[in-house]
C-alpha atoms as a PDB file:
ATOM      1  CA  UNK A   1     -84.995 -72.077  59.753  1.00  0.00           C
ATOM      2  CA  UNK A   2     -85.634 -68.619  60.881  1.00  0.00           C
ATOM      3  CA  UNK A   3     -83.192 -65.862  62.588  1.00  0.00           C
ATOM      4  CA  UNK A   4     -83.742 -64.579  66.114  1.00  0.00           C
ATOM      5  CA  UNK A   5     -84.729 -61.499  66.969  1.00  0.00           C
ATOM      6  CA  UNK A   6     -82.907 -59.802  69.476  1.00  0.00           C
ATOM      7  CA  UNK A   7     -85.127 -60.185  72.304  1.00  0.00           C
ATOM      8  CA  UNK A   8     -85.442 -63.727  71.959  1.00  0.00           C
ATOM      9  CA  UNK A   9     -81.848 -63.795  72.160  1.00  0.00           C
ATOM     10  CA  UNK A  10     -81.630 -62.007  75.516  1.00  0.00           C
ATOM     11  CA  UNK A  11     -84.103 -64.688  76.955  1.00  0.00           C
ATOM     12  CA  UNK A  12     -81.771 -67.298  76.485  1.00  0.00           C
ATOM     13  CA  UNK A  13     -79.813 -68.429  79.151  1.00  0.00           C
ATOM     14  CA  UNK A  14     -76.823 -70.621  79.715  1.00  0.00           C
ATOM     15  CA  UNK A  15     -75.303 -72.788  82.390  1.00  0.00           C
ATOM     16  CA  UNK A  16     -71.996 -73.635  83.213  1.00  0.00           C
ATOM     17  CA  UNK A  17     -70.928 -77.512  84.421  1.00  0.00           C
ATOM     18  CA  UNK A  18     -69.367 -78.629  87.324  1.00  0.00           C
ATOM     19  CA  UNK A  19     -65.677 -79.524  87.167  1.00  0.00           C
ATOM     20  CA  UNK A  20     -64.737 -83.216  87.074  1.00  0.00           C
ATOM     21  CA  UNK A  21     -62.920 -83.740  90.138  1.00  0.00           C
ATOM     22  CA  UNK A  22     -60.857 -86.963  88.938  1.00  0.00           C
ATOM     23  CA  UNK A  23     -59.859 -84.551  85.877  1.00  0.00           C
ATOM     24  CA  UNK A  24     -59.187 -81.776  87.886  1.00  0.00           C
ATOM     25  CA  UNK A  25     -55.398 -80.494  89.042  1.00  0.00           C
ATOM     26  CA  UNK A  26     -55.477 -76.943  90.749  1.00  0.00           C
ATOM     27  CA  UNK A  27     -56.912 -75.388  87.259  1.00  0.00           C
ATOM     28  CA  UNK A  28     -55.789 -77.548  84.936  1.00  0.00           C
ATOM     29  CA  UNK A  29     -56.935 -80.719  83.086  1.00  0.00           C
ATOM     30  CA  UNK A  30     -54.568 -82.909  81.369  1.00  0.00           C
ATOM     31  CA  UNK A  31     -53.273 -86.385  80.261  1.00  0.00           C
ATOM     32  CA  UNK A  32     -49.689 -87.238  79.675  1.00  0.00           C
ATOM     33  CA  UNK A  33     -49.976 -90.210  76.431  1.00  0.00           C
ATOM     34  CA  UNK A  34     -47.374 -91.810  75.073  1.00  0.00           C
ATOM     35  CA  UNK A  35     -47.543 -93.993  72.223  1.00  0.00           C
ATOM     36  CA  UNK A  36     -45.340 -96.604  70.253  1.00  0.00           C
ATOM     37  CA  UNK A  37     -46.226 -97.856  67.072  1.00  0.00           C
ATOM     38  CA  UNK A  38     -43.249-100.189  65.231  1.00  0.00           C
ATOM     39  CA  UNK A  39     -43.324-102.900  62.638  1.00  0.00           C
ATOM     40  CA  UNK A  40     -40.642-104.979  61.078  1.00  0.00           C
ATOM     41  CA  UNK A  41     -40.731-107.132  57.759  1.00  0.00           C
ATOM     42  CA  UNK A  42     -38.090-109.594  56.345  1.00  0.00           C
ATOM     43  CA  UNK A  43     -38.342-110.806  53.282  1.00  0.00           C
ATOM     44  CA  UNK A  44     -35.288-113.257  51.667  1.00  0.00           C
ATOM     45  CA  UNK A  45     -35.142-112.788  48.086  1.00  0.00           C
ATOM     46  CA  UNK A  46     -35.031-116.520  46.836  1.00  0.00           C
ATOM     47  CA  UNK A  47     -37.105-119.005  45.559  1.00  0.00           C
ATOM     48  CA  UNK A  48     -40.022-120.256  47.889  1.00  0.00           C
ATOM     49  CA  UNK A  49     -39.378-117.445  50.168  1.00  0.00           C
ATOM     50  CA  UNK A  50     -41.488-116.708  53.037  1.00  0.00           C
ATOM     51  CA  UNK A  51     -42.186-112.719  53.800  1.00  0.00           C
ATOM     52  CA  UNK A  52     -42.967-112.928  57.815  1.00  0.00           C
ATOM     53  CA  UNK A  53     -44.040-109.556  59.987  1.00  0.00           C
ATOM     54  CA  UNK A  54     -44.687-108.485  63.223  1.00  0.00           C
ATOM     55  CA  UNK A  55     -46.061-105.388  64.403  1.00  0.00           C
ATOM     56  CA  UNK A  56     -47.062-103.915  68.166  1.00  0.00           C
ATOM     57  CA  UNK A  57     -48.549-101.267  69.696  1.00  0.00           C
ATOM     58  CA  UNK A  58     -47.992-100.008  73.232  1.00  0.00           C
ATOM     59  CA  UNK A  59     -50.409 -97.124  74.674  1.00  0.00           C
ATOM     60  CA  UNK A  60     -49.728 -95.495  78.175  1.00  0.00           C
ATOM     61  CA  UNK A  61     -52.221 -93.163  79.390  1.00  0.00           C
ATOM     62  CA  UNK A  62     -51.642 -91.158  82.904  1.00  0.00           C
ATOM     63  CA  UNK A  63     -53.838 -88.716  84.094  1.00  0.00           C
ATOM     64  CA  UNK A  64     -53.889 -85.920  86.562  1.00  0.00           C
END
C-alpha cells in the first residue's frame, strides 16, 4: 500500500446520497424501540422435582 500524494488527493471527489423519504421527519431520522426481555424459573426443592421455565420476548419498533 502506498500514500497519496497531494494532488491525487485533490482529484478525488465525493458524492452525497439522497435522503430516504420513509426515514425522513423535517431533518431528523429516528426510531422509537422498545424492548422486553423476562424469564421466570421454579424449581421445588424435593425429590423427583421438575425445574420448568418460560421466557418471552416482545420487540416494538415505530418509525418516523
Amino acid at each position: 500500500m502506498r500514500e497519496l500524494s497531494l494532488a491525487e488527493l485533490d482529484t478525488e471527489r465525493t458524492e452525497l446520497l439522497p435522503t430516504r423519504e420513509t426515514l425522513t421527519f423535517g431533518n431528523y431520522n429516528w426510531a422509537n424501540i422498545v424492548a422486553n426481555n423476562s424469564s421466570m424459573a421454579l424449581n421445588a426443592a424435593s425429590l423427583y422435582a421438575v425445574a420448568n421455565s418460560a421466557a418471552g420476548q416482545t420487540i416494538v419498533v415505530t418509525q418516523g
